[in-house]
Protein backbone atom coordinates (compact mmCIF):
# COMPACT_ATOMS: atom_id res chain seq x y z
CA UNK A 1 0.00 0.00 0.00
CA UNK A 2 1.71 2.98 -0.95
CA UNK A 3 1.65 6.55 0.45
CA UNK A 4 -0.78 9.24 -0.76
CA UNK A 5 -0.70 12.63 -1.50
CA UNK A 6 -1.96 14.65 1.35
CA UNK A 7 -5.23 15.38 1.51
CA UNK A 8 -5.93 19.52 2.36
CA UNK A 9 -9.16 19.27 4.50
CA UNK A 10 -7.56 19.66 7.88
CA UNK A 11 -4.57 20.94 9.47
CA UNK A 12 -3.49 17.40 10.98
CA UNK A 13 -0.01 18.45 10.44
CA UNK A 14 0.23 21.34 13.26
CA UNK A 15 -2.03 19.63 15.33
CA UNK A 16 -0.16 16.72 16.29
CA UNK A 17 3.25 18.80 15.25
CA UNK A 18 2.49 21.42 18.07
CA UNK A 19 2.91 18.27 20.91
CA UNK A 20 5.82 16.93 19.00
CA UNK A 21 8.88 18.88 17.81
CA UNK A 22 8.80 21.83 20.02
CA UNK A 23 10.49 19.49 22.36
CA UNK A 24 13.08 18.59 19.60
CA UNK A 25 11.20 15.17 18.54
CA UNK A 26 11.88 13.94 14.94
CA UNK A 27 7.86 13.76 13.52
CA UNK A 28 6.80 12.12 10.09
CA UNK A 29 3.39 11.96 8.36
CA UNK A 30 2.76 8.74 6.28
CA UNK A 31 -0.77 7.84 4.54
CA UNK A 32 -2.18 4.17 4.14
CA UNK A 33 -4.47 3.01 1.43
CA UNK A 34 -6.39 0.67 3.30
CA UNK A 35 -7.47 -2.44 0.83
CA UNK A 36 -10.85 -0.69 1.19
CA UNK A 37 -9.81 2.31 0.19
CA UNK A 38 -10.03 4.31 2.91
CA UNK A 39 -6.95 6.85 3.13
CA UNK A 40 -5.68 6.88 6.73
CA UNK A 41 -2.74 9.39 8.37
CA UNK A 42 -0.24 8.22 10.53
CA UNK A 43 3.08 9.96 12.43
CA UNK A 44 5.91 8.45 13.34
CA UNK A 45 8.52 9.38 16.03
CA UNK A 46 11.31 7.94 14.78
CA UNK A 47 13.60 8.51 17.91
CA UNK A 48 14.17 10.18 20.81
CA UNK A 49 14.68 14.44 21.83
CA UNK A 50 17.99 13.61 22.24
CA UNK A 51 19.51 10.32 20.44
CA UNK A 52 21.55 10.33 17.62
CA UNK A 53 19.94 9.81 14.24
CA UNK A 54 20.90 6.07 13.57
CA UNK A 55 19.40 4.90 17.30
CA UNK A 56 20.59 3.21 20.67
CA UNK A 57 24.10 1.19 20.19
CA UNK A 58 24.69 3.57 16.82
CA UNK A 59 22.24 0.86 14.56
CA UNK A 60 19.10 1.81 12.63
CA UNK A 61 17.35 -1.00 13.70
CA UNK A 62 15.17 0.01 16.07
CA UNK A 63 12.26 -1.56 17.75
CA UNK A 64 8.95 -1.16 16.72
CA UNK A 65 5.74 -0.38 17.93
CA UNK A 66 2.56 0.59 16.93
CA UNK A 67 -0.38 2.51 19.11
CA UNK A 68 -4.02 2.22 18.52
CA UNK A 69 -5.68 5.49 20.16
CA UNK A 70 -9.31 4.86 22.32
CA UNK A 71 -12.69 5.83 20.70
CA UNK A 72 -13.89 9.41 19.65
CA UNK A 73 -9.90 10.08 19.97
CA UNK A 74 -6.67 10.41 18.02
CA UNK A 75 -3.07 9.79 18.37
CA UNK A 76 -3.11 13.10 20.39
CA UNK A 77 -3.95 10.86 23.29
CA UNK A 78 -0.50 9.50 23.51
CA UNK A 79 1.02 13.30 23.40
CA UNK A 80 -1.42 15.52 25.19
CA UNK A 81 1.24 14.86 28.53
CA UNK A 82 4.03 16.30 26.89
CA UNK A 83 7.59 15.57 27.16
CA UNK A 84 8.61 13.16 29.80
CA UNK A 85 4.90 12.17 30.21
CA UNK A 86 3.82 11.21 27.08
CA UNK A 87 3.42 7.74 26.27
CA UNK A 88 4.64 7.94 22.68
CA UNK A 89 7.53 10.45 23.63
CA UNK A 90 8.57 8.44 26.42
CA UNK A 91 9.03 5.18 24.23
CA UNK A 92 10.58 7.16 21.53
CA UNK A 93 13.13 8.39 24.51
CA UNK A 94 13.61 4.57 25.62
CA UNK A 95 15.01 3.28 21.93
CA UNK A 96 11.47 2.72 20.31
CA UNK A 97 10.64 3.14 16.93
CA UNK A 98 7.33 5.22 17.27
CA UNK A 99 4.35 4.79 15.07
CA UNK A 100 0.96 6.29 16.02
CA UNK A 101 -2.31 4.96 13.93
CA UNK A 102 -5.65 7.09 12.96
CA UNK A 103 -8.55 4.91 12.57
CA UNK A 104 -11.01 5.89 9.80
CA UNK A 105 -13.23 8.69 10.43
CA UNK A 106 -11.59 10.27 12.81
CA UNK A 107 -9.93 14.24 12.21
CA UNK A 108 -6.92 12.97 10.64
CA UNK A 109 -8.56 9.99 8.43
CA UNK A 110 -11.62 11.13 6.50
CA UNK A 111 -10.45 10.56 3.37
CA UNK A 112 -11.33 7.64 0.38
CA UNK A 113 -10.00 6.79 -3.01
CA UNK A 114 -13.83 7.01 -4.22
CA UNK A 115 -16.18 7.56 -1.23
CA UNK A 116 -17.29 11.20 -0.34
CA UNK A 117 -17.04 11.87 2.99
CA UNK A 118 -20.50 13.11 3.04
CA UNK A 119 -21.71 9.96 1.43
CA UNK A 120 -23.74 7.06 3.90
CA UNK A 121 -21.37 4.19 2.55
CA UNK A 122 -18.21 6.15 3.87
CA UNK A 123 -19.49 5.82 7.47
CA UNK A 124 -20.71 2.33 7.61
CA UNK A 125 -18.09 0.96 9.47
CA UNK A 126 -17.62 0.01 13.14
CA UNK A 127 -14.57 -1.39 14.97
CA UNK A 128 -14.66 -4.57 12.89
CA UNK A 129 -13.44 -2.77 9.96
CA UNK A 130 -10.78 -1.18 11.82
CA UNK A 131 -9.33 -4.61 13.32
CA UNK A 132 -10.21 -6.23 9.31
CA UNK A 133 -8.85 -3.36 7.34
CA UNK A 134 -7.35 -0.09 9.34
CA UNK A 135 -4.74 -2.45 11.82
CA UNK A 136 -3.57 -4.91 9.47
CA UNK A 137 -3.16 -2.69 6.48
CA UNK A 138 -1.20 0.05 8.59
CA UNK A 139 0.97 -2.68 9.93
CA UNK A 140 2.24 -3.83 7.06
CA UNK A 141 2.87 -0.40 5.97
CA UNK A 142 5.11 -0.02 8.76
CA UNK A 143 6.98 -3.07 8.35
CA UNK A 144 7.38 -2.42 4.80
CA UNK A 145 8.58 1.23 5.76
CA UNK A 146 11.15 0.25 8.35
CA UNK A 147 12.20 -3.32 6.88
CA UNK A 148 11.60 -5.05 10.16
CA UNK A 149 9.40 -8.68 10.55
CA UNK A 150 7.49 -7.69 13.20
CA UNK A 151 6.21 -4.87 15.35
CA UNK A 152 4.79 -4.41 18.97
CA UNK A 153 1.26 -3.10 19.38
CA UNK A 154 -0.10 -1.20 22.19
CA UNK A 155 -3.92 -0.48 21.88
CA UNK A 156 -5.60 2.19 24.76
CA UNK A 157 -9.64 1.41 25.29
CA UNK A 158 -10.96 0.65 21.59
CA UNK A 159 -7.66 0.68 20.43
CA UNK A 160 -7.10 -2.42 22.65
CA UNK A 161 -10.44 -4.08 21.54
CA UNK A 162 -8.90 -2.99 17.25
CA UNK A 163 -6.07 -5.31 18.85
CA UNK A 164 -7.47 -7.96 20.28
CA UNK A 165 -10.17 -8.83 17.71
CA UNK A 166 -7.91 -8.47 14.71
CA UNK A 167 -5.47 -10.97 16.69
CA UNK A 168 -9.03 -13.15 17.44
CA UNK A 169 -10.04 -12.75 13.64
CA UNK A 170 -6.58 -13.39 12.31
CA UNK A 171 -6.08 -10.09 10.44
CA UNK A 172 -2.99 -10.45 12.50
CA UNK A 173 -0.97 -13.00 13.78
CA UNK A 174 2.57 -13.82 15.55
CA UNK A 175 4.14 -13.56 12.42
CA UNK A 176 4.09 -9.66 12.09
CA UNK A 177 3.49 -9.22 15.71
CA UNK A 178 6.11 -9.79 18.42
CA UNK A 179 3.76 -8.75 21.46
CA UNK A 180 1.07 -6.76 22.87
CA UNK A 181 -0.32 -4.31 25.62
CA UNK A 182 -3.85 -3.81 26.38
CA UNK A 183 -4.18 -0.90 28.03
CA UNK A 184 -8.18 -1.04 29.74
CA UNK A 185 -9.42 -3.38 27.25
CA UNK A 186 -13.06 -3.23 26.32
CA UNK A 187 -14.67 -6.56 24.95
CA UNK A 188 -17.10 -7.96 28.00
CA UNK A 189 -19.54 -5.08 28.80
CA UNK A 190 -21.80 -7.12 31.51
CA UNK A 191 -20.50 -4.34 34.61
CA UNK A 192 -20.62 -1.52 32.13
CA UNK A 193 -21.38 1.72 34.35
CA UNK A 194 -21.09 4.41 32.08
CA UNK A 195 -24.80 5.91 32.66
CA UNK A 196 -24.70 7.77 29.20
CA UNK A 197 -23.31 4.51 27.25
CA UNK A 198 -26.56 3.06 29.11
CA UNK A 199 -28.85 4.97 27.77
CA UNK A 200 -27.31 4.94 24.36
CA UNK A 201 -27.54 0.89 24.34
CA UNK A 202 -31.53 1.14 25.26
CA UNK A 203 -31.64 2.57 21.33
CA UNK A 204 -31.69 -0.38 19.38
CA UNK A 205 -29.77 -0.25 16.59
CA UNK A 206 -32.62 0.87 14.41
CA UNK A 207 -33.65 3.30 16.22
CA UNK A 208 -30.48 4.78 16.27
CA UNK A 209 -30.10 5.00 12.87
CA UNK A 210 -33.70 6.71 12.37
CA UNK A 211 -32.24 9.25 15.00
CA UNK A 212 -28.96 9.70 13.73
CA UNK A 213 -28.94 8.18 10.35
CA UNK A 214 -25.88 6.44 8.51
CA UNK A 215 -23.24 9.24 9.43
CA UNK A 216 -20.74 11.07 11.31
CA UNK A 217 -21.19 10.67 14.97
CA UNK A 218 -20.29 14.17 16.94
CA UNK A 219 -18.87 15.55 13.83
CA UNK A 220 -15.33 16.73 13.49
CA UNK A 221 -15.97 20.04 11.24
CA UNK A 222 -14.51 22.91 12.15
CA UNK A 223 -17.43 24.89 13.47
CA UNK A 224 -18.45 21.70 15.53
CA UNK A 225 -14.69 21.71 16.91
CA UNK A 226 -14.53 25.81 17.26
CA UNK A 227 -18.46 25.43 19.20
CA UNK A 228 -16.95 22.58 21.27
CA UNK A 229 -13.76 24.93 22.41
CA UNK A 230 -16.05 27.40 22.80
CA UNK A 231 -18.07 25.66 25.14
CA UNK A 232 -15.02 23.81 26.88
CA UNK A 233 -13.13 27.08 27.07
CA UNK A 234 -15.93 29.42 28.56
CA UNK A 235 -17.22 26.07 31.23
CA UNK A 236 -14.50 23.40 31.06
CA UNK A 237 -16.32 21.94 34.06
CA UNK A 238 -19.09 20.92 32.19
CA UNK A 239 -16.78 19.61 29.62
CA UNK A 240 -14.96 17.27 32.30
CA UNK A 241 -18.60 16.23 33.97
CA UNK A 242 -19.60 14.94 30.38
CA UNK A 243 -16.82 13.23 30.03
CA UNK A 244 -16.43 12.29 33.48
CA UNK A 245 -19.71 10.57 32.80
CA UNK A 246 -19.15 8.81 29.89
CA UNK A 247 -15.55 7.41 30.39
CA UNK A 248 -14.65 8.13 33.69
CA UNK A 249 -11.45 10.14 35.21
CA UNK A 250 -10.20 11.37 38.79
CA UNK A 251 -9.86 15.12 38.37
CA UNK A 252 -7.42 15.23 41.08
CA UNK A 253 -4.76 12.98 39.26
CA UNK A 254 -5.70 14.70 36.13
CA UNK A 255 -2.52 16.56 34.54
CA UNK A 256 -4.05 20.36 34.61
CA UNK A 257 -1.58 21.65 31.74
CA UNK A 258 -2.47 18.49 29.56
CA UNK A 259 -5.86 19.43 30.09
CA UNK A 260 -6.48 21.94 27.57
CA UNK A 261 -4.83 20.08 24.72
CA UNK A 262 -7.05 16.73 25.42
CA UNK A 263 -10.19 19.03 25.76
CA UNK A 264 -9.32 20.49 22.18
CA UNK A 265 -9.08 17.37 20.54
CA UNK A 266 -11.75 15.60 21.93
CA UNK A 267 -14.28 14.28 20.62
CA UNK A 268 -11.75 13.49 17.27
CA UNK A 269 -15.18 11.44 15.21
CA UNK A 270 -16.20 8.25 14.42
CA UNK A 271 -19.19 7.09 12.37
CA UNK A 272 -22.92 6.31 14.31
CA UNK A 273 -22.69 2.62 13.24
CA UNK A 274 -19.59 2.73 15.37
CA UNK A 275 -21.37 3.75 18.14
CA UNK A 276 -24.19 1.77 17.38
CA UNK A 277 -22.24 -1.43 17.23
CA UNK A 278 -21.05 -0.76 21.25
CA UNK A 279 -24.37 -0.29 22.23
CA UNK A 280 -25.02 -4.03 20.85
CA UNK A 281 -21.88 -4.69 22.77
CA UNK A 282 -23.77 -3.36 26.18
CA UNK A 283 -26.48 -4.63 25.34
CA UNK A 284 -25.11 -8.15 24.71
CA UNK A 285 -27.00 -10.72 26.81
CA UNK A 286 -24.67 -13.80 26.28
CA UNK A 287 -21.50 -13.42 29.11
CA UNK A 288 -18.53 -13.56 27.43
CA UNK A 289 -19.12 -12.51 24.35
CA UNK A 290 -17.99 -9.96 21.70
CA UNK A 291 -20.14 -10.24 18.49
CA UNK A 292 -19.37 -9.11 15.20
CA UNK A 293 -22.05 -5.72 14.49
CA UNK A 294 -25.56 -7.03 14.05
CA UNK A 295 -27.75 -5.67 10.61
CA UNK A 296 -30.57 -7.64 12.20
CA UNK A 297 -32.27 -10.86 10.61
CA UNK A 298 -34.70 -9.22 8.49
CA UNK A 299 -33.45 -8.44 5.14
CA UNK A 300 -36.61 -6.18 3.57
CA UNK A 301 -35.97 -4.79 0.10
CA UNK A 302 -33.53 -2.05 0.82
CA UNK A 303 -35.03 1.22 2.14
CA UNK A 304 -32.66 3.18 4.86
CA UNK A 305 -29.55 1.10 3.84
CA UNK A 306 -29.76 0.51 0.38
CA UNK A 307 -26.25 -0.11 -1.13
CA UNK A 308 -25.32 -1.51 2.08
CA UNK A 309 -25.81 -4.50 4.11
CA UNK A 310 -29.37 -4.73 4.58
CA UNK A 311 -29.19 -7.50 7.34
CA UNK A 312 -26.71 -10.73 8.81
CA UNK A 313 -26.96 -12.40 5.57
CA UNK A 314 -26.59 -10.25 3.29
CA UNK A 315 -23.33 -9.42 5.13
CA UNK A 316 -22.53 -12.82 6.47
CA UNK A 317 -24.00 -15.18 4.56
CA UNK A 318 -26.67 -16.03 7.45
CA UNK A 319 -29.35 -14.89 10.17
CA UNK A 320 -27.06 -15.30 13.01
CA UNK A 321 -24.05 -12.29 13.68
CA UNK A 322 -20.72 -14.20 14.16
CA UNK A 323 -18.76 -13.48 17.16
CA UNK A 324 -14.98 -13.15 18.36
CA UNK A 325 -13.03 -15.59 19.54
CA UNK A 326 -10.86 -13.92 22.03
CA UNK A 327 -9.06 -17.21 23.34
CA UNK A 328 -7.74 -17.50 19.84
CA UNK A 329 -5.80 -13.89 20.46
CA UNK A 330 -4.48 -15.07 23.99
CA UNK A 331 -2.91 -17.84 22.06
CA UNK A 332 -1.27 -16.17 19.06
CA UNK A 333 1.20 -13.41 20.77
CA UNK A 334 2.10 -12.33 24.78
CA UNK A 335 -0.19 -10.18 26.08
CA UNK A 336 0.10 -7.55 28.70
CA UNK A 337 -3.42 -6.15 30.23
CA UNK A 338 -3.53 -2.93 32.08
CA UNK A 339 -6.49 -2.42 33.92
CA UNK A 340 -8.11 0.21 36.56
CA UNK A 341 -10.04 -0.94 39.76
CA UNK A 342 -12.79 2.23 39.20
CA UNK A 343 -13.32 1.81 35.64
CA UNK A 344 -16.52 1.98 34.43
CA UNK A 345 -15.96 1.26 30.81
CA UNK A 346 -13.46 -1.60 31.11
CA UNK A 347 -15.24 -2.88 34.29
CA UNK A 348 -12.70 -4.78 36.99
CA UNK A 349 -14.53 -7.78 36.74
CA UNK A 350 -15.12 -7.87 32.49
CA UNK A 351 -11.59 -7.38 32.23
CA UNK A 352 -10.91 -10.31 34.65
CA UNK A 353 -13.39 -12.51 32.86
CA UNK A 354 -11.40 -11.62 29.36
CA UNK A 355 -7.88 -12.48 31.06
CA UNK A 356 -9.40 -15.87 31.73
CA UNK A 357 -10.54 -16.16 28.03
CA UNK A 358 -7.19 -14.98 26.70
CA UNK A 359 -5.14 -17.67 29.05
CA UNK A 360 -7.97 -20.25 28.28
CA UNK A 361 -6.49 -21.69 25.45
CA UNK A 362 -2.86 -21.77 26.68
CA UNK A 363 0.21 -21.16 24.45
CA UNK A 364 1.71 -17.64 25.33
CA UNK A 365 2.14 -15.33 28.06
CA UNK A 366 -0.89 -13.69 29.19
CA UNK A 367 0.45 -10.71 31.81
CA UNK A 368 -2.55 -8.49 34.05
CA UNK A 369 -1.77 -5.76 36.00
CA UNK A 370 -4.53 -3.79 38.03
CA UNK A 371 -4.01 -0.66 38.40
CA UNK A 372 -5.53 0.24 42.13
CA UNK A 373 -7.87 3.79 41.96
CA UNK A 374 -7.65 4.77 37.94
CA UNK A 375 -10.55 5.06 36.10
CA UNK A 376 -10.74 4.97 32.32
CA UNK A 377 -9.22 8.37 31.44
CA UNK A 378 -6.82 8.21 34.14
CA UNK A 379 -4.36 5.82 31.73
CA UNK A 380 -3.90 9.07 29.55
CA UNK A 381 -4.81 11.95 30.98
CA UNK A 382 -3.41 11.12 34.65
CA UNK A 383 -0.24 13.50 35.61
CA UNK A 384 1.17 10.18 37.12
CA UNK A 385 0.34 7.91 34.34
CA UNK A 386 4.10 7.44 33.66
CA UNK A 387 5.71 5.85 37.26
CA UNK A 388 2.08 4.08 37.65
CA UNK A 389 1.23 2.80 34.63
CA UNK A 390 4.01 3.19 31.64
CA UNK A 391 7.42 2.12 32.86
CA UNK A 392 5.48 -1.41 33.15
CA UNK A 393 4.44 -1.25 29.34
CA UNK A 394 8.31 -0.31 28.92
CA UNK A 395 9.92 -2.84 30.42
């Protein structure tokens, strides 16, 4: 898949530059054709603030690893901490090869070889085409770019579910990647707390379509981004209870000079179907289980979809939705989980109920560590996040 030209319908550049090379980081911008054709922007930190251009020990070949950002975010969310703090700065300092992944739809991927962003078919995807299409396809990009076998991934919230069921579907395997961190991994939703993710999953999924329609969810135009600083600027206390209430942070180990950045880049898009599909995942009455996104059993004639999937068989080749096996992922590559005790998204007891699905099969490593107090945000936003939570992913 080879580079495009790119695309002039946002200033992804000096957004992610502004967190970057002030502090005398080396910062690249590559674009992936998925095999979908959706165009997708990545950066890569190269190396350190302060290493010599060929790497540690004076060789080129440096480790690699690749970071899957959480839902309605961006690679921002590895930055916003700044130098010292920042996940993706902080591995770039320790000898890493950086590479930091958009998935489609968000600000810095809205782009197609032949879909109009505007169009219905452009948003009908969900995470499953992110872990079919978006992770594999950047992946081998990134081999390809830095001529090594294999990579290491590190997914945060979504980005850890992108990981887990592209390892589960096989879009991935141990032959591209050497290992993997799981940073409050979202697959069982049984303890789910979030009250607005709730009341989102009481839609169903046509209903939320009717209300919505086949789209941009929270769109990332610039007058929706300008309102939302607006807003966030003039009461950034209602910003932090909304998202306080959907995802979950401690304000008082919240980095207060990070703040502002993460508030500005937040929400970064995703499409309704997206959203739709985690409200199946809530909604999910089988324990221990993390379905493929459900069109329904009834077919019709087309109407509100047509051009697209109209129902399970017409996408899957029958009534039932497939689902995930997650023991399969457990078995393929090590795994390191990173979870919070006061999560409400990645619940303490859904994550411990995936860690038993991941060893279940045996094979490889399977690594948990429970973080004691954090909540979801905490893993990024947190002003500690770095002696509590990311020398371990380090190591």
């Amino acid at each position: 898949m080879a580079a495009e030209t790119a695309p002039a319908v946002h200033d992804s550049w000096s957004d992610v530059s502004e967190l970057v090379t002030p502090y005398g980081y080396p910062l690249e911008e590559h674009f992936v054709t998925t095999r979908d054709g959706y165009i997708l922007r990545m950066f890569r930190i190269p190396r350190g603030a302060s290493e010599d251009p060929l790497g540690r020990n004076g060789s080129d070949a440096r480790p690699v690893v690749l970071l899957q950002h959480a839902l309605l975010d961006s690679c921002s969310g590895f930055l916003v901490l700044g130098p010292g703090k920042a996940l993706a700065l902080l591995l770039a300092d320790a000898g890493y090869d950086v590479w930091m992944s958009n998935t489609r739809g968000n600000v810095h991927s809205r782009n197609h070889t032949s879909l109009s962003v505007k169009s219905q078919e452009f948003w009908a995807f969900s995470f499953d085409e992110m872990a079919e299409y978006d992770l594999p396809d950047s992946l081998t990009y990134v081999l390809n770019a830095t001529g090594q076998q294999q990579a290491s991934l590190l997914g945060f919230s979504q980005g850890a579910t992108i990981v887990l069921t592209a390892l589960a579907s096989g879009a991935v395997n141990k032959s591209t990647v050497e290992a993997a961190v799981l940073v409050a991994p979202v697959a069982y939703m049984r303890h789910i707390s979030s009250i607005p993710l709730q009341a989102l999953a009481t839609l169903g999924t046509d209903s939320v379509f009717s209300l919505l329609g086949v789209r941009e969810f929270l769109p990332s135009a610039p007058i929706v981004q300008m309102l939302e600083g607006a807003i966030c600027f003039l009461r950034p206390q209602l910003c932090l209870n909304i998202l306080s209430a959907i995802a979950g942070f401690d304000e008082e180990r919240v980095d207060p000079q990070a703040l502002p950045a993460a508030l500005r880049r937040t929400p970064a898009g995703t499409s309704v179907q997206n959203m739709a599909h985690w409200a199946q995942c809530v909604r999910q009455t089988s324990p221990h289980v993390l379905a493929y996104f459900d069109y329904g059993a009834t077919c019709g004639s087309g109407g509100r979809r047509e051009g697209l999937p109209r129902c399970n068989r017409d996408k899957y080749g029958s009534d039932d939705v497939p689902t995930y096996d997650l023991s399969r992922a457990g078995a393929e590559v090590p795994l390191l989980v990173v979870s919070g005790s006061k999560d409400q998204l990645a619940d303490a007891a859904d994550v411990d109920a995936l860690v038993n699905t991941l060893r279940s099969a045996g094979g490889t490593s399977v690594q948990h560590s429970r973080v004691r107090g954090y909540e979801h945000l905490d893993f990024v936003w947190a002003e500690r996040a770095p002696e509590v939570v990311y020398r371990g992913a380090l190591a």
